[in-house]
PDB file of N, CA and C in Angstrom:
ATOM      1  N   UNK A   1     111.081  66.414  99.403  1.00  0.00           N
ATOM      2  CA  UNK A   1     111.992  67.072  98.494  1.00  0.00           C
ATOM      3  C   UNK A   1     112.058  68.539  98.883  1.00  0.00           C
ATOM      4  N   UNK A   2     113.255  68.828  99.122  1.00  0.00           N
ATOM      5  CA  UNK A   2     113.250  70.975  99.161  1.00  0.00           C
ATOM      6  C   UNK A   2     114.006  71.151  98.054  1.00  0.00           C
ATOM      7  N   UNK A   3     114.013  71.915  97.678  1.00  0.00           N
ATOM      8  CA  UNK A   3     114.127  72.483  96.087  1.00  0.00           C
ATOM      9  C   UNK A   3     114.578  73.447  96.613  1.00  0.00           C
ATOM     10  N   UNK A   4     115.940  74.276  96.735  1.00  0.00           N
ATOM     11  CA  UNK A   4     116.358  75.560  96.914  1.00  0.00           C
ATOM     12  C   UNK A   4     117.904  76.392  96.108  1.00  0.00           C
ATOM     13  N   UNK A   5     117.769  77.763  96.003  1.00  0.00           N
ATOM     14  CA  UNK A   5     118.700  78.554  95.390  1.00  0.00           C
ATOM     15  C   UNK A   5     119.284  79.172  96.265  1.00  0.00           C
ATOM     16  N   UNK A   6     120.622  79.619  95.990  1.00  0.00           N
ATOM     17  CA  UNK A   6     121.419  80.784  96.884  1.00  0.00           C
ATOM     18  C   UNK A   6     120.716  82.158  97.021  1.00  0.00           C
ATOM     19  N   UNK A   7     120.252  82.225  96.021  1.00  0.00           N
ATOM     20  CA  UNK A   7     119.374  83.858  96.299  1.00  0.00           C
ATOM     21  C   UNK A   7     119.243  84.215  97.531  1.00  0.00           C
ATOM     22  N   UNK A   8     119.958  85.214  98.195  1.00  0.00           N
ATOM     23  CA  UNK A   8     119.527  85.245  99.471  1.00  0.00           C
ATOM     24  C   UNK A   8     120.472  84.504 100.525  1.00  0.00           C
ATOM     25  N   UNK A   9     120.727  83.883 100.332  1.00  0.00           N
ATOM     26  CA  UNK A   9     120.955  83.118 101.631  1.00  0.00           C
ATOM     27  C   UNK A   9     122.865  83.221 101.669  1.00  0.00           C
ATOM     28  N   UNK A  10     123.718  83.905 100.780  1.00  0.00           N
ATOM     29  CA  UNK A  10     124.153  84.327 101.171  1.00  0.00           C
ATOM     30  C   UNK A  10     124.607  85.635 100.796  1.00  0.00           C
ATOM     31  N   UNK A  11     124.005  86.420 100.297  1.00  0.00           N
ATOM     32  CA  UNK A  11     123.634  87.905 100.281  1.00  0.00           C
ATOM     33  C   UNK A  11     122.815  88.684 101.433  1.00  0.00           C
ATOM     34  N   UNK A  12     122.149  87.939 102.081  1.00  0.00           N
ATOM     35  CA  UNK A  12     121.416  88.358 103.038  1.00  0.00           C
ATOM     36  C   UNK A  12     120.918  87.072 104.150  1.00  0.00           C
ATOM     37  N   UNK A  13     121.770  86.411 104.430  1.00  0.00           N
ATOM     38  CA  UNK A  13     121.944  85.257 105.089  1.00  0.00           C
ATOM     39  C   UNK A  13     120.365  84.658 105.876  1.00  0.00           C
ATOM     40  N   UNK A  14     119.742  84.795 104.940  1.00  0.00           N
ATOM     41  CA  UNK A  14     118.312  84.453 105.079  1.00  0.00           C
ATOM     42  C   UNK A  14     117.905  82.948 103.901  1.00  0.00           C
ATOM     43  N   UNK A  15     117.350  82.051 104.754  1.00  0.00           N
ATOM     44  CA  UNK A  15     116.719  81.379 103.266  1.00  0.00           C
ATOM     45  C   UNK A  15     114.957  80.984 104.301  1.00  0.00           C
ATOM     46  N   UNK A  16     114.315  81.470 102.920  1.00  0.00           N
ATOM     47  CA  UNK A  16     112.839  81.330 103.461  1.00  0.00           C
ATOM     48  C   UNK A  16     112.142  80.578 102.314  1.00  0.00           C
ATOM     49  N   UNK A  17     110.908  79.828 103.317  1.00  0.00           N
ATOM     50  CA  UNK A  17     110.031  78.628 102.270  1.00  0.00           C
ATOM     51  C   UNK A  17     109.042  80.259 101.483  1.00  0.00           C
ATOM     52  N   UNK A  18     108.648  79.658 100.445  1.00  0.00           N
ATOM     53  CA  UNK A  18     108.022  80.258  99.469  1.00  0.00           C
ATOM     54  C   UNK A  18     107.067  79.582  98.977  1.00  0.00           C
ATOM     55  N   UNK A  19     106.987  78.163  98.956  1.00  0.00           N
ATOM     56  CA  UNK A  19     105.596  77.503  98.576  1.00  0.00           C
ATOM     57  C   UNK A  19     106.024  75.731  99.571  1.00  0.00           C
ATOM     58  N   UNK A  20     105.041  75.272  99.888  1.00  0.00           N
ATOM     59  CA  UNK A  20     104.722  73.661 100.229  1.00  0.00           C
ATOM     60  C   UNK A  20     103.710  72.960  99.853  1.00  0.00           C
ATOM     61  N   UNK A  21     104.080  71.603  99.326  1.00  0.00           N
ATOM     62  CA  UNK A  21     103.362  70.692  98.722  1.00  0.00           C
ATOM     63  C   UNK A  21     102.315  69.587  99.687  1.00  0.00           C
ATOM     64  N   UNK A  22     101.643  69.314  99.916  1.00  0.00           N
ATOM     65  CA  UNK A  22     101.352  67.922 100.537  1.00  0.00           C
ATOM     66  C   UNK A  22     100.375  67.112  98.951  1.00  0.00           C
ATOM     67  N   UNK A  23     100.273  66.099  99.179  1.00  0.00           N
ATOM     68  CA  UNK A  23      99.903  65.266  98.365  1.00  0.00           C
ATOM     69  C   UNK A  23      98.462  66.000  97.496  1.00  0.00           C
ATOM     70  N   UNK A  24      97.922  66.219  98.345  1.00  0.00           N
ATOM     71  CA  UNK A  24      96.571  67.430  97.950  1.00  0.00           C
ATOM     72  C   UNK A  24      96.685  68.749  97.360  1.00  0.00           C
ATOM     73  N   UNK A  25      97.569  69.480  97.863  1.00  0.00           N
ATOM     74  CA  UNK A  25      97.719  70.753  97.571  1.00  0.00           C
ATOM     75  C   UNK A  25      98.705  71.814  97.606  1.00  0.00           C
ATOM     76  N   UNK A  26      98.781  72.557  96.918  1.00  0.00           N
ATOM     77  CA  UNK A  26     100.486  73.067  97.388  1.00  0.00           C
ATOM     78  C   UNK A  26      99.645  74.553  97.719  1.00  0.00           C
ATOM     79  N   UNK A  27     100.809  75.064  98.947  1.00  0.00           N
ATOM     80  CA  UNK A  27     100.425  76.326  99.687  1.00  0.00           C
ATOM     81  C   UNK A  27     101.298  77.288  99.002  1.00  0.00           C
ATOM     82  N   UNK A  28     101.051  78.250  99.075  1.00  0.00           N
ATOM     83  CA  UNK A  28     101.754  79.500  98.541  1.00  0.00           C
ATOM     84  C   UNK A  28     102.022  80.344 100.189  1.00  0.00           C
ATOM     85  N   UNK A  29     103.730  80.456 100.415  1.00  0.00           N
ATOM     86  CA  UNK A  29     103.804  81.698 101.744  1.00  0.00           C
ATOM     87  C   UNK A  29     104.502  82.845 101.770  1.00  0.00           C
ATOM     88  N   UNK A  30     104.029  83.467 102.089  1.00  0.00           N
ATOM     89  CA  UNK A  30     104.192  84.977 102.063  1.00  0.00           C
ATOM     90  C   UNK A  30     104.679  85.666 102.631  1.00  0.00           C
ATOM     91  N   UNK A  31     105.761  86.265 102.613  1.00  0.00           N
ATOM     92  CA  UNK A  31     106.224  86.925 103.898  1.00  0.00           C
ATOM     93  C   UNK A  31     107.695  87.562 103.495  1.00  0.00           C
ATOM     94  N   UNK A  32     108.489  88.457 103.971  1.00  0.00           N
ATOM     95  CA  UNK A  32     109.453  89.006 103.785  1.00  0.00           C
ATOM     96  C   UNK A  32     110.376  88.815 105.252  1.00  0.00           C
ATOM     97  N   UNK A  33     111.481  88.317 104.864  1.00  0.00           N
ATOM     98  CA  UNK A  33     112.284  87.909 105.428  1.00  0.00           C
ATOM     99  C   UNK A  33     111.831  86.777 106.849  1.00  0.00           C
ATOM    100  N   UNK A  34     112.200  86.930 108.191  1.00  0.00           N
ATOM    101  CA  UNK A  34     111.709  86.127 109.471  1.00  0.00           C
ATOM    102  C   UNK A  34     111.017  86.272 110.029  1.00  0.00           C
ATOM    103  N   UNK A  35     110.019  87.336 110.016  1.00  0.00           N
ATOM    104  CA  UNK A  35     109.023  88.238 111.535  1.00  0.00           C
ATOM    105  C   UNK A  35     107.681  87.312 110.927  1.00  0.00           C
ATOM    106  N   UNK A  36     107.255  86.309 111.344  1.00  0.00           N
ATOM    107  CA  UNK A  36     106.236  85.836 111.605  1.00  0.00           C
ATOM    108  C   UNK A  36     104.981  86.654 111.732  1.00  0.00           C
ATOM    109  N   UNK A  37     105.238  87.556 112.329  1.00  0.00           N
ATOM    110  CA  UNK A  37     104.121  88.769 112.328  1.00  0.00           C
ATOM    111  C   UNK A  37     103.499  89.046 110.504  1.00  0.00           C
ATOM    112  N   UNK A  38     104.520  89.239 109.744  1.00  0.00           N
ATOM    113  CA  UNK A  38     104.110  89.528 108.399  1.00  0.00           C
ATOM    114  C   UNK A  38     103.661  88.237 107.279  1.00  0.00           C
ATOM    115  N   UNK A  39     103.982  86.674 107.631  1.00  0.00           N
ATOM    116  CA  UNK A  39     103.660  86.257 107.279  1.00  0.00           C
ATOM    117  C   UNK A  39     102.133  85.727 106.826  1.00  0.00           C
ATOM    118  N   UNK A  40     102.162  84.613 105.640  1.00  0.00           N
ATOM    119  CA  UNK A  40     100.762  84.310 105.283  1.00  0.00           C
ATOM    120  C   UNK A  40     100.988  83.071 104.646  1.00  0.00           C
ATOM    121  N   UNK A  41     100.324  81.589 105.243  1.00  0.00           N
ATOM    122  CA  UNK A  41     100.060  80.684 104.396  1.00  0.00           C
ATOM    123  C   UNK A  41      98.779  80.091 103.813  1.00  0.00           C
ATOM    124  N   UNK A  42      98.709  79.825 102.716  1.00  0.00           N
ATOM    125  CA  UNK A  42      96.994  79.670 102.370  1.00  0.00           C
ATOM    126  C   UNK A  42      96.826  79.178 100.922  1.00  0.00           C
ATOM    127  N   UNK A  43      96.404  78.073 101.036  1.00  0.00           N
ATOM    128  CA  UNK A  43      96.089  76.880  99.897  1.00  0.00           C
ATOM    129  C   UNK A  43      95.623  77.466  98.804  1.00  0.00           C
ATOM    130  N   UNK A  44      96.075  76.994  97.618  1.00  0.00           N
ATOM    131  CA  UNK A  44      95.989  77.644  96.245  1.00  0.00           C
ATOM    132  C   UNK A  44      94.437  77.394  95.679  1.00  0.00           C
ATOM    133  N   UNK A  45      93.913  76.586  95.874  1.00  0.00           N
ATOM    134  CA  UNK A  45      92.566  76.548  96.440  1.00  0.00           C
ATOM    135  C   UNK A  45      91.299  77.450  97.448  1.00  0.00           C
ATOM    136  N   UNK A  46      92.222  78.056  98.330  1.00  0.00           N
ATOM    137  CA  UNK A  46      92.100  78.900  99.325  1.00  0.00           C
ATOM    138  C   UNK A  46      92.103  77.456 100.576  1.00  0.00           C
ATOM    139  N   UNK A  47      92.242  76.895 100.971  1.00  0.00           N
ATOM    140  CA  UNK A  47      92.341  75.600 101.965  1.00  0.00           C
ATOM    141  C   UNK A  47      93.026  76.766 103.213  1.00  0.00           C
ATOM    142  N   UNK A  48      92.457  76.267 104.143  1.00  0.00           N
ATOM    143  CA  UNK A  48      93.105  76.632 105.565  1.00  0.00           C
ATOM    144  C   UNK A  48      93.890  75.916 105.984  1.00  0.00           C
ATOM    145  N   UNK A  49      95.308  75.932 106.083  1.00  0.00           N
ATOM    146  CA  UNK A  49      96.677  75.107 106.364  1.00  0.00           C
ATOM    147  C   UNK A  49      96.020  74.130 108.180  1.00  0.00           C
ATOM    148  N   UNK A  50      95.688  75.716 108.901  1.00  0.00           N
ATOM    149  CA  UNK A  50      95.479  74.966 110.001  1.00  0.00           C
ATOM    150  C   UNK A  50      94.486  73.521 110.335  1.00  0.00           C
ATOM    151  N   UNK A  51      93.451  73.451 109.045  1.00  0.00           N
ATOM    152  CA  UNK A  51      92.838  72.489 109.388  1.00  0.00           C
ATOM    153  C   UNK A  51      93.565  71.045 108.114  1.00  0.00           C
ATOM    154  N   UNK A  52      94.561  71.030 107.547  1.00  0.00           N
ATOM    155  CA  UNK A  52      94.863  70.058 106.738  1.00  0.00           C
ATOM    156  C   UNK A  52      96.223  68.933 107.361  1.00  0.00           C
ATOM    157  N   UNK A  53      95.547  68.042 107.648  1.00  0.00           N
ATOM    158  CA  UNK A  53      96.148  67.176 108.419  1.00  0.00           C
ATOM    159  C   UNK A  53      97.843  67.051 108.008  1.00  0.00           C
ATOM    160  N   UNK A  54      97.837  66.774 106.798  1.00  0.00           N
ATOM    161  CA  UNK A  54      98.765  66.551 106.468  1.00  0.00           C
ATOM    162  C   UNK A  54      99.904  67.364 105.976  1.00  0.00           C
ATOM    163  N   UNK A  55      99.401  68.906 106.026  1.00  0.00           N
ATOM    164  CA  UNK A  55     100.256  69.917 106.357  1.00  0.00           C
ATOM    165  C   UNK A  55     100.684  70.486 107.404  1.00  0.00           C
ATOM    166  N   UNK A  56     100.122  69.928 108.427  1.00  0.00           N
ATOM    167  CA  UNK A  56     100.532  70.014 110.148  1.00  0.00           C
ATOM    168  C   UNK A  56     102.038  69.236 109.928  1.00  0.00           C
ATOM    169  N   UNK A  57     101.206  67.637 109.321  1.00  0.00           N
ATOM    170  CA  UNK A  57     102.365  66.958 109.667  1.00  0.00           C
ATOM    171  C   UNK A  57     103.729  67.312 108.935  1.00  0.00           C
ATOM    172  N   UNK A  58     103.639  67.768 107.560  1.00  0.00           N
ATOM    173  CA  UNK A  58     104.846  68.312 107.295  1.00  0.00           C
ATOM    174  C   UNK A  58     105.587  69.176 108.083  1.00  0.00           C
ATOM    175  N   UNK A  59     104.858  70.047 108.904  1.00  0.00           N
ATOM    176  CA  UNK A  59     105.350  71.427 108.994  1.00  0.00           C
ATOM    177  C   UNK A  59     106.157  70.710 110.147  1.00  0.00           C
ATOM    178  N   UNK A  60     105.765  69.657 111.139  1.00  0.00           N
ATOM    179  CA  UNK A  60     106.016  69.298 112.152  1.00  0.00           C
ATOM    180  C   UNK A  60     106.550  68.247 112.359  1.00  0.00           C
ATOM    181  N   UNK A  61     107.008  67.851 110.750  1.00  0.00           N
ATOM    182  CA  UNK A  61     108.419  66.968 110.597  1.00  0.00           C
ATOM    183  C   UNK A  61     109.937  68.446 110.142  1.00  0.00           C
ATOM    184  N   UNK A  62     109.153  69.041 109.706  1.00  0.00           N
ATOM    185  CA  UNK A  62     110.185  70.009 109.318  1.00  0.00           C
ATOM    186  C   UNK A  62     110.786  70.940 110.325  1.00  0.00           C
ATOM    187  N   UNK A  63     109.897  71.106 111.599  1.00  0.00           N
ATOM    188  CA  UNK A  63     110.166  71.580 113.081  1.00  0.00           C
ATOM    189  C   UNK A  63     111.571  70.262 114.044  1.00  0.00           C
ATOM    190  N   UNK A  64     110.980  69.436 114.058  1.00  0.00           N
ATOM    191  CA  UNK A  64     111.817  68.749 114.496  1.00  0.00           C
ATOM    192  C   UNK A  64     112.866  67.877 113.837  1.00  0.00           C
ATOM    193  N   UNK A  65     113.021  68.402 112.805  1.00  0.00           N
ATOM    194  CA  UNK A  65     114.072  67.375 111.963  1.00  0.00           C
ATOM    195  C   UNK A  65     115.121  68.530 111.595  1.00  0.00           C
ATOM    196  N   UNK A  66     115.573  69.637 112.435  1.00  0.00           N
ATOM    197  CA  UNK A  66     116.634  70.725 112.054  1.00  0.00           C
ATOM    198  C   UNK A  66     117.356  71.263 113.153  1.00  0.00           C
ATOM    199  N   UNK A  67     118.139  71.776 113.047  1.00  0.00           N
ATOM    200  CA  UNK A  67     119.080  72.497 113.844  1.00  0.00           C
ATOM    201  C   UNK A  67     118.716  74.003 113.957  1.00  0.00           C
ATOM    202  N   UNK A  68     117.913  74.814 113.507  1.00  0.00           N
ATOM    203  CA  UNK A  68     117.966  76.160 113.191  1.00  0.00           C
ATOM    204  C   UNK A  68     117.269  76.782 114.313  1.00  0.00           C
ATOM    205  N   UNK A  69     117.792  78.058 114.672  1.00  0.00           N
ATOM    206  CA  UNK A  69     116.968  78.962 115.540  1.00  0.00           C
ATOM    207  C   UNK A  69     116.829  80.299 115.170  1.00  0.00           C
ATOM    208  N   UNK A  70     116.196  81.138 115.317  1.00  0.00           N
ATOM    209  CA  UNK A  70     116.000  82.719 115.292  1.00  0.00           C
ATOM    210  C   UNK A  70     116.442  83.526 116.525  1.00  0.00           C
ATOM    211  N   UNK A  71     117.197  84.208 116.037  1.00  0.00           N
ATOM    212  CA  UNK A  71     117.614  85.328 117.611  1.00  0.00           C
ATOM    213  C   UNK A  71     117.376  86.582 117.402  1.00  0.00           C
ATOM    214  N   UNK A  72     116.870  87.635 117.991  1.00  0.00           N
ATOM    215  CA  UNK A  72     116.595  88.916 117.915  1.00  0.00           C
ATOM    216  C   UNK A  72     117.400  89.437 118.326  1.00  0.00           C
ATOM    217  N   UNK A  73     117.816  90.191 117.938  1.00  0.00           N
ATOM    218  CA  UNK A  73     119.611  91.533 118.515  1.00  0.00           C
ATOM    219  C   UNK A  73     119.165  92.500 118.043  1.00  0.00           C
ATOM    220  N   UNK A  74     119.624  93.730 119.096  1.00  0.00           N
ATOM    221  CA  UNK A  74     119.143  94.516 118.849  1.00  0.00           C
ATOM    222  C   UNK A  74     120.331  95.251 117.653  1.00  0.00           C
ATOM    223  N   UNK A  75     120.261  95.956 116.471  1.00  0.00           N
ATOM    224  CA  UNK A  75     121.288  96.766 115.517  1.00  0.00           C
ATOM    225  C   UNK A  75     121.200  97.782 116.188  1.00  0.00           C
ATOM    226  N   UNK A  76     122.608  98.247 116.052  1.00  0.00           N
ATOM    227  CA  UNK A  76     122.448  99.663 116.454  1.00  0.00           C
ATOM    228  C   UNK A  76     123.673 100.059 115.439  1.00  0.00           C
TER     229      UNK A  76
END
């Protein structure tokens, strides 16, 4: 299930995850806008995403089941 609002996405043509569920636990993520650099995911529990099997596998049905890419340009 994704659960999502316009907020954003077309005011600032961005739409970003904000929390994920797996059967165990839901993650809370953090981050402002796309730069990976600033992000943070981490189980409401405190759980480490990287070691929970079954949040790999979401993340890595959600990798290959889309069309989307990121491009960097420079503004000037």
């Amino acid at each position: 299930v994704i659960c999502s609002d316009k907020t954003g996405t077309l005011t600032k043509n961005e739409m970003t995850v904000v929390a994920a569920r797996t059967q165990a636990r839901k993650y809370n993520v953090a981050g402002v806008g796309y730069d990976p650099a600033e992000g943070t995911v981490q189980g409401e529990d405190g759980a480490d995403p990287a070691k929970d099997e079954a949040f790999k596998a979401l993340i890595r049905g959600g990798t290959l089941n889309n069309e989307s890419r990121i491009e960097r340009t420079e503004e000037g």
